[in-house]
PDB file of N, CA and C in Angstrom:
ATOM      1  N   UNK A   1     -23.703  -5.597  11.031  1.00  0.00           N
ATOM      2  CA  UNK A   1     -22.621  -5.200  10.145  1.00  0.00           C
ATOM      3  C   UNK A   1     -22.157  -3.814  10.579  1.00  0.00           C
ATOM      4  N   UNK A   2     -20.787  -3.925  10.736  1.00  0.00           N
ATOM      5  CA  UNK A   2     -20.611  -2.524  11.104  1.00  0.00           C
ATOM      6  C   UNK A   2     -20.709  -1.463   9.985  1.00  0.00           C
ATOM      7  N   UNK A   3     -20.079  -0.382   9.688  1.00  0.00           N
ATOM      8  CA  UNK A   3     -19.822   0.877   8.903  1.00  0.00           C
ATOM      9  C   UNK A   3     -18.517   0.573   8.322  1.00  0.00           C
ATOM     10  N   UNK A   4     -17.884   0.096   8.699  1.00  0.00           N
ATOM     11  CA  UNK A   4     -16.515  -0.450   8.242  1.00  0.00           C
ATOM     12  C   UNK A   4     -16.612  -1.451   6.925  1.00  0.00           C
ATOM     13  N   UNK A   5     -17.650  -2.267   7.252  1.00  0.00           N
ATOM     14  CA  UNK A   5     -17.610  -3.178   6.709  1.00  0.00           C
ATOM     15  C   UNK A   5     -18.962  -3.043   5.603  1.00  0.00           C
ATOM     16  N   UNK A   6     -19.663  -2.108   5.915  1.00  0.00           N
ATOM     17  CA  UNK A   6     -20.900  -1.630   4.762  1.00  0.00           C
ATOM     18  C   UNK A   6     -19.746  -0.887   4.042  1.00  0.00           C
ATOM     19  N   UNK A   7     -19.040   0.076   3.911  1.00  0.00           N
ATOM     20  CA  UNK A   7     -18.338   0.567   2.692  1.00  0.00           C
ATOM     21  C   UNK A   7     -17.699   0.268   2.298  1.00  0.00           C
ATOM     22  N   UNK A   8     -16.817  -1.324   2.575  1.00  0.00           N
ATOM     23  CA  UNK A   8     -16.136  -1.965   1.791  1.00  0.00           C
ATOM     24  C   UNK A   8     -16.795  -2.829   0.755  1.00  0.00           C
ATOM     25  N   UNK A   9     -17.550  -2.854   1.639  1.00  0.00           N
ATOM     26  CA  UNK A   9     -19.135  -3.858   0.567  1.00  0.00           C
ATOM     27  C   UNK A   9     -19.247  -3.340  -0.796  1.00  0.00           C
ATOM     28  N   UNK A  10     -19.816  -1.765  -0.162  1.00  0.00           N
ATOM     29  CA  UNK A  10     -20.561  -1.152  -1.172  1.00  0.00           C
ATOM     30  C   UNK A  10     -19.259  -1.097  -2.008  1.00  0.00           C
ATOM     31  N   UNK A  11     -18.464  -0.111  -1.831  1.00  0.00           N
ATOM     32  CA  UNK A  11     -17.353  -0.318  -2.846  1.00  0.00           C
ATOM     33  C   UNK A  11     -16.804  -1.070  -3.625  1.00  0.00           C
ATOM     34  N   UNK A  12     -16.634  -2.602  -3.316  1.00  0.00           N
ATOM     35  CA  UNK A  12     -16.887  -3.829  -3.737  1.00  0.00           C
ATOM     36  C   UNK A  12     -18.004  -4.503  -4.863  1.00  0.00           C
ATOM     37  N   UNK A  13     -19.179  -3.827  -4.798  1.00  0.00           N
ATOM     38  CA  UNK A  13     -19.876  -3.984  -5.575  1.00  0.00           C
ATOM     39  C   UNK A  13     -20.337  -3.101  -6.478  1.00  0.00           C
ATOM     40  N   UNK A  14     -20.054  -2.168  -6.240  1.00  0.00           N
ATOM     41  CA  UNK A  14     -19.793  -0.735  -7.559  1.00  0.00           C
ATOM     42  C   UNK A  14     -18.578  -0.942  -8.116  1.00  0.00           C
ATOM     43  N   UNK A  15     -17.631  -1.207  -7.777  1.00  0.00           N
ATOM     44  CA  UNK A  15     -16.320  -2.043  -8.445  1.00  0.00           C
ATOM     45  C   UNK A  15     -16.856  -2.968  -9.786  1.00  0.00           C
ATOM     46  N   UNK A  16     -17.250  -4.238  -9.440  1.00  0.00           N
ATOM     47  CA  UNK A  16     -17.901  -5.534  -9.727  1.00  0.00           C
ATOM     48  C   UNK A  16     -19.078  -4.668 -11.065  1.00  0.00           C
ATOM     49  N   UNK A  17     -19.810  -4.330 -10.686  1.00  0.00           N
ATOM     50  CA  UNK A  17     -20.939  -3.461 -11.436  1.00  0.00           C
ATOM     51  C   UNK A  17     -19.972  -2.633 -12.524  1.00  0.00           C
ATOM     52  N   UNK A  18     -19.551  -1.796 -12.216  1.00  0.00           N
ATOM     53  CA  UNK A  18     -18.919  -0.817 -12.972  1.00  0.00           C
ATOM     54  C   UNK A  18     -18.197  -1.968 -14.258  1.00  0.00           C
ATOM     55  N   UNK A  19     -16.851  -2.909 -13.573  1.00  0.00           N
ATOM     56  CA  UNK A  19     -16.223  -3.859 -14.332  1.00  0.00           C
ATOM     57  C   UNK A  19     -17.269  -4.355 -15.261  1.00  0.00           C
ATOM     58  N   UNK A  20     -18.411  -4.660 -14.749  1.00  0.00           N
ATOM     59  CA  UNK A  20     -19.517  -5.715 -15.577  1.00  0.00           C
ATOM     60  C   UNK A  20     -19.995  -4.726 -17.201  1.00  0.00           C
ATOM     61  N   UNK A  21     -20.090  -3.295 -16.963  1.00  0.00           N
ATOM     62  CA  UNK A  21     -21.443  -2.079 -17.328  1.00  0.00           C
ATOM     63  C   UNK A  21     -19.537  -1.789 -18.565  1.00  0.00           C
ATOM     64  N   UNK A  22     -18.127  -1.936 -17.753  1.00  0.00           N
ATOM     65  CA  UNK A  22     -17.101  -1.261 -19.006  1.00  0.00           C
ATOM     66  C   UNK A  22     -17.605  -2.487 -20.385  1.00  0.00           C
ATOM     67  N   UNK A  23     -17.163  -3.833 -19.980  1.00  0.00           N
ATOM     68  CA  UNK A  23     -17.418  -5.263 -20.676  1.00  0.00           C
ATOM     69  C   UNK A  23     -18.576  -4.821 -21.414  1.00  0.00           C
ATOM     70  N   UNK A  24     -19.772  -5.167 -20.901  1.00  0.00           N
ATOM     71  CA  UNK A  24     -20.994  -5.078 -21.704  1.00  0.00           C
ATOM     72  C   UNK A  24     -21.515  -3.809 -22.060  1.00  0.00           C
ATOM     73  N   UNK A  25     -21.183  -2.685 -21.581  1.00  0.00           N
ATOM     74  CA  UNK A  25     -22.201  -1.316 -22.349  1.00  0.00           C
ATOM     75  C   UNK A  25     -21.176  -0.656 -22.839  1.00  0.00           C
ATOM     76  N   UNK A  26     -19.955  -0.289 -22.645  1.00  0.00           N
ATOM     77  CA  UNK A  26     -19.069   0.955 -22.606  1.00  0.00           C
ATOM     78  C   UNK A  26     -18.175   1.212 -21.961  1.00  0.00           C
ATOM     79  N   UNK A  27     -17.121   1.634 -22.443  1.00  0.00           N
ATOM     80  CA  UNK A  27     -15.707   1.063 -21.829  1.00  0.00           C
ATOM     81  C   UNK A  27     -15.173   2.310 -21.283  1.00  0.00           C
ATOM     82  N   UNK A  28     -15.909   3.278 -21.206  1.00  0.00           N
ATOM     83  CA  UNK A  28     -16.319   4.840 -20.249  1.00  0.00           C
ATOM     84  C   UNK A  28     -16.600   4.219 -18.712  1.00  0.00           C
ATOM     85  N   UNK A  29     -17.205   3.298 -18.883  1.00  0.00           N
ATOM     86  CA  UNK A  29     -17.481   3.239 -16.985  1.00  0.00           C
ATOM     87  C   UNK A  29     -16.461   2.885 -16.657  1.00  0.00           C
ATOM     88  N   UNK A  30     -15.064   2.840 -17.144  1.00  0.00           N
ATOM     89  CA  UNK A  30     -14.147   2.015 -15.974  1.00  0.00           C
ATOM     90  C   UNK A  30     -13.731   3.554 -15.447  1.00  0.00           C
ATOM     91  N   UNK A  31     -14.254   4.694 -15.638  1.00  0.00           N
ATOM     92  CA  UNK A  31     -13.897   5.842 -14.865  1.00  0.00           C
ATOM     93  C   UNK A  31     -14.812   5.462 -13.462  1.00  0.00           C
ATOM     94  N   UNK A  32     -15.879   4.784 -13.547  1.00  0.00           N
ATOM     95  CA  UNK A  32     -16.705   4.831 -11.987  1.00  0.00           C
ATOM     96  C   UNK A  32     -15.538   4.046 -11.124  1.00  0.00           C
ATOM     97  N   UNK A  33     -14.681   2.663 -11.889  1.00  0.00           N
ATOM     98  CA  UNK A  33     -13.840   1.973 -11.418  1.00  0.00           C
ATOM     99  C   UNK A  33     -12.721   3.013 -10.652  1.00  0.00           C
ATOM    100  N   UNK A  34     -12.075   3.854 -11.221  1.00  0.00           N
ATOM    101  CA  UNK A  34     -10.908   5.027 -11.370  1.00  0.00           C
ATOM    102  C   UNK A  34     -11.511   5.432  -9.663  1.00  0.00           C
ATOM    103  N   UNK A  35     -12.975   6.218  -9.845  1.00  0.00           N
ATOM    104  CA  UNK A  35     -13.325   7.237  -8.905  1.00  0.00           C
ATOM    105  C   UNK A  35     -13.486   6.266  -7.752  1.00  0.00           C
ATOM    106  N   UNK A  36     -13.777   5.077  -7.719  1.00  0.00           N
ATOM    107  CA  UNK A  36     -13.829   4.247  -6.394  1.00  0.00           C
ATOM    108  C   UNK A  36     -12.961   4.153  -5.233  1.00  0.00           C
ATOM    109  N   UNK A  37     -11.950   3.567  -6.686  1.00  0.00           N
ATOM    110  CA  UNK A  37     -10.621   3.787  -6.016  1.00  0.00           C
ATOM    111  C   UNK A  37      -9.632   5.195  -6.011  1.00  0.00           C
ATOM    112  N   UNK A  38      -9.641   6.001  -6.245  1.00  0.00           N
ATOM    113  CA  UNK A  38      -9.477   7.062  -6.013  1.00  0.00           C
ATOM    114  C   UNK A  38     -10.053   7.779  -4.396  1.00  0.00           C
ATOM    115  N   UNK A  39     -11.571   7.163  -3.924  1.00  0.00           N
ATOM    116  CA  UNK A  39     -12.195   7.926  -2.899  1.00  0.00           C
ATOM    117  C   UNK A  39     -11.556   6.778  -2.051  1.00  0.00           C
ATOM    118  N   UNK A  40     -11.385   5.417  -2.358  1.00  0.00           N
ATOM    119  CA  UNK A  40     -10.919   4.522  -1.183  1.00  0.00           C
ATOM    120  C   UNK A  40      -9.344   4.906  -0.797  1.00  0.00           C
ATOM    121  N   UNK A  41      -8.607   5.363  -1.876  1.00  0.00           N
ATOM    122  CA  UNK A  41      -7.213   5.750  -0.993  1.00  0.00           C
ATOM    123  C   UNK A  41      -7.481   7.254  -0.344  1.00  0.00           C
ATOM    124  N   UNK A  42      -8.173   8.259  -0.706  1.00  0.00           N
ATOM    125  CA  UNK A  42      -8.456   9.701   0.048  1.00  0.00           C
ATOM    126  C   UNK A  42      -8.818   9.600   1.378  1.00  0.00           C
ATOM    127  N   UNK A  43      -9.968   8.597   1.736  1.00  0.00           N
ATOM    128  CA  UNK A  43     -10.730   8.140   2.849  1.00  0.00           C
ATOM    129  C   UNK A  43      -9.797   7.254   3.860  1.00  0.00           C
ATOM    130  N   UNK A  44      -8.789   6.609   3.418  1.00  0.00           N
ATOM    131  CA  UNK A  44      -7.827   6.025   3.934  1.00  0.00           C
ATOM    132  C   UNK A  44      -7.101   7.270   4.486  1.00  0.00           C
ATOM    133  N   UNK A  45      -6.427   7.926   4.109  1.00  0.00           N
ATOM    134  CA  UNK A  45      -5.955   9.055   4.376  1.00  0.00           C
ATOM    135  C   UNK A  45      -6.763  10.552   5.187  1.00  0.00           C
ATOM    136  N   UNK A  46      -7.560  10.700   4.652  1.00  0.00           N
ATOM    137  CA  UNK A  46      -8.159  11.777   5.282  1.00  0.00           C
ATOM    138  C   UNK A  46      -9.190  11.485   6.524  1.00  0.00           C
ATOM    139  N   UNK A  47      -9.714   9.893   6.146  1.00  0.00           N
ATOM    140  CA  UNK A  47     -10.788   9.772   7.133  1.00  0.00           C
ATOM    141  C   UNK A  47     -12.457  10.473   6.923  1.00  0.00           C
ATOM    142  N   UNK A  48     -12.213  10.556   5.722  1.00  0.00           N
ATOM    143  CA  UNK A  48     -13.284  11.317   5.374  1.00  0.00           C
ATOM    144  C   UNK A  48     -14.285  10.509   3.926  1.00  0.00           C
ATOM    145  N   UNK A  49     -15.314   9.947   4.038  1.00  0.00           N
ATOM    146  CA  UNK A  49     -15.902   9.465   2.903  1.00  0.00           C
ATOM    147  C   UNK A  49     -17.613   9.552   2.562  1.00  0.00           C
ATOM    148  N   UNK A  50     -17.862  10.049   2.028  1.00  0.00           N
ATOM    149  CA  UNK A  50     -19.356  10.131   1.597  1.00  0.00           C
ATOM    150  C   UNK A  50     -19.968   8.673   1.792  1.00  0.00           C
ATOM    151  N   UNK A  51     -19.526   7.922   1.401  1.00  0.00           N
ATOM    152  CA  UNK A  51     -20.362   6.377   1.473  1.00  0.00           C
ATOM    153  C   UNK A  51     -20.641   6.366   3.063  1.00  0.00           C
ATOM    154  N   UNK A  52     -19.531   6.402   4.298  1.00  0.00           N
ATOM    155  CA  UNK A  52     -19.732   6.339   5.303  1.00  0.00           C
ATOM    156  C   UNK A  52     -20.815   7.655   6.159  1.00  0.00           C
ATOM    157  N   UNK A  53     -20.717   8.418   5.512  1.00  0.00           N
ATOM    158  CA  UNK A  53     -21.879   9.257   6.116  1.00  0.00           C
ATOM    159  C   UNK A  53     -23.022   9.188   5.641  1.00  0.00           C
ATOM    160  N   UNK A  54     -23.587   8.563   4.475  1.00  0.00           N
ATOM    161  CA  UNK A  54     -24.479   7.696   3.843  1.00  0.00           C
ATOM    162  C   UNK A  54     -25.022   6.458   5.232  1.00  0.00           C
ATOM    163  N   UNK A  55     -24.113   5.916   5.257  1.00  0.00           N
ATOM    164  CA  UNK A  55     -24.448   4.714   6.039  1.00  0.00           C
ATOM    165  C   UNK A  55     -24.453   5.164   7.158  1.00  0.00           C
ATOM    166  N   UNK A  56     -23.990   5.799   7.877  1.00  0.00           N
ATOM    167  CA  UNK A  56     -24.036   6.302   9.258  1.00  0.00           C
ATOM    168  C   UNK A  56     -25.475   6.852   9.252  1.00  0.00           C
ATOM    169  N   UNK A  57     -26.049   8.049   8.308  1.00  0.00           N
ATOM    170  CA  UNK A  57     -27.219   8.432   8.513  1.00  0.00           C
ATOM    171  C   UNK A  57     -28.142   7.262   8.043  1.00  0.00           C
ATOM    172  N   UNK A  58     -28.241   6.573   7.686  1.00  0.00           N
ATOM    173  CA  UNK A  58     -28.901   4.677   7.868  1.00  0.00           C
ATOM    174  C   UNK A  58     -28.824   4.160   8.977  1.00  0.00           C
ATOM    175  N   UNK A  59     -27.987   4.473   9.972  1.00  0.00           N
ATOM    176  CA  UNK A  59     -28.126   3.473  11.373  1.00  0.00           C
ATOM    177  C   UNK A  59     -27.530   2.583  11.155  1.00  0.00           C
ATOM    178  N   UNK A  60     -26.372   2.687  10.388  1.00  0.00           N
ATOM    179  CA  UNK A  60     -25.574   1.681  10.706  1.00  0.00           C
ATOM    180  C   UNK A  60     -25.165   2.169  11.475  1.00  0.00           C
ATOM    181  N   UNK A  61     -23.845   1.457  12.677  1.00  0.00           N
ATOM    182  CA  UNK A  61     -23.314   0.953  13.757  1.00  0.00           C
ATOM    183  C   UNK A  61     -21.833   1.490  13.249  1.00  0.00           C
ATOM    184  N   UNK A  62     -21.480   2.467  14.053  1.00  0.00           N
ATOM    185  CA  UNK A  62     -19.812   2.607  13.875  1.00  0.00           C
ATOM    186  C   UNK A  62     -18.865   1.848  14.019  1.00  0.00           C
ATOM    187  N   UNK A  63     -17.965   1.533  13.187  1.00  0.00           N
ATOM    188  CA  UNK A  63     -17.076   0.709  13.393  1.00  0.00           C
ATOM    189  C   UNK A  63     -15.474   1.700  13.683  1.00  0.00           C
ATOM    190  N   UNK A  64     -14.585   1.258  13.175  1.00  0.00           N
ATOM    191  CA  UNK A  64     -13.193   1.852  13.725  1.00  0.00           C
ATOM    192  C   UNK A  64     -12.649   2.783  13.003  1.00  0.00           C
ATOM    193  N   UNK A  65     -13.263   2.353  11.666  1.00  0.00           N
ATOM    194  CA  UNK A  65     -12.406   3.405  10.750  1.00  0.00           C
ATOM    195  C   UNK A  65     -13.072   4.725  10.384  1.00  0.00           C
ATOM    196  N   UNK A  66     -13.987   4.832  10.180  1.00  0.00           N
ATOM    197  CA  UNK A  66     -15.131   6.263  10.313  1.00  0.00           C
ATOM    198  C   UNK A  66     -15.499   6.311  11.348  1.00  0.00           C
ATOM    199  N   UNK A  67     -14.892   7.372  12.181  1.00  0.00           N
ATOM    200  CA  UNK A  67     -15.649   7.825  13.551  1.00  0.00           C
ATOM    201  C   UNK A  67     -15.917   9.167  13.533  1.00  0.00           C
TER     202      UNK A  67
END
């Protein structure tokens, strides 16, 4: 799996989680929803994302969009 494709994941499933945690616990987490997407359009733009330097220092495998 590349790096490309681990932080769409992860994002994807903190999405999913977050949606699940507004529904059933508190309707405050759809801010984790907000900040997801918020870091996925910055990172689009700047090239810059914490999840990917997360995964990079894991050994994941660079892909195209975090280099």
């Amino acid at each position: 799996m590349s790096l490309d494709r681990a932080v769409m994941l992860f994002a994807g499933v903190v999405v999913l989680v977050s949606v699940a945690l507004t529904r059933w616990v508190d309707p405050a987490w759809v801010w984790l929803t907000v900040f997801v997407g918020l870091n996925l359009m910055q990172a689009s733009v700047t090239r810059f994302c914490p999840a990917a330097m997360l995964f990079r220092r894991l050994g994941v495998r660079p892909g195209t969009a975090f280099r």
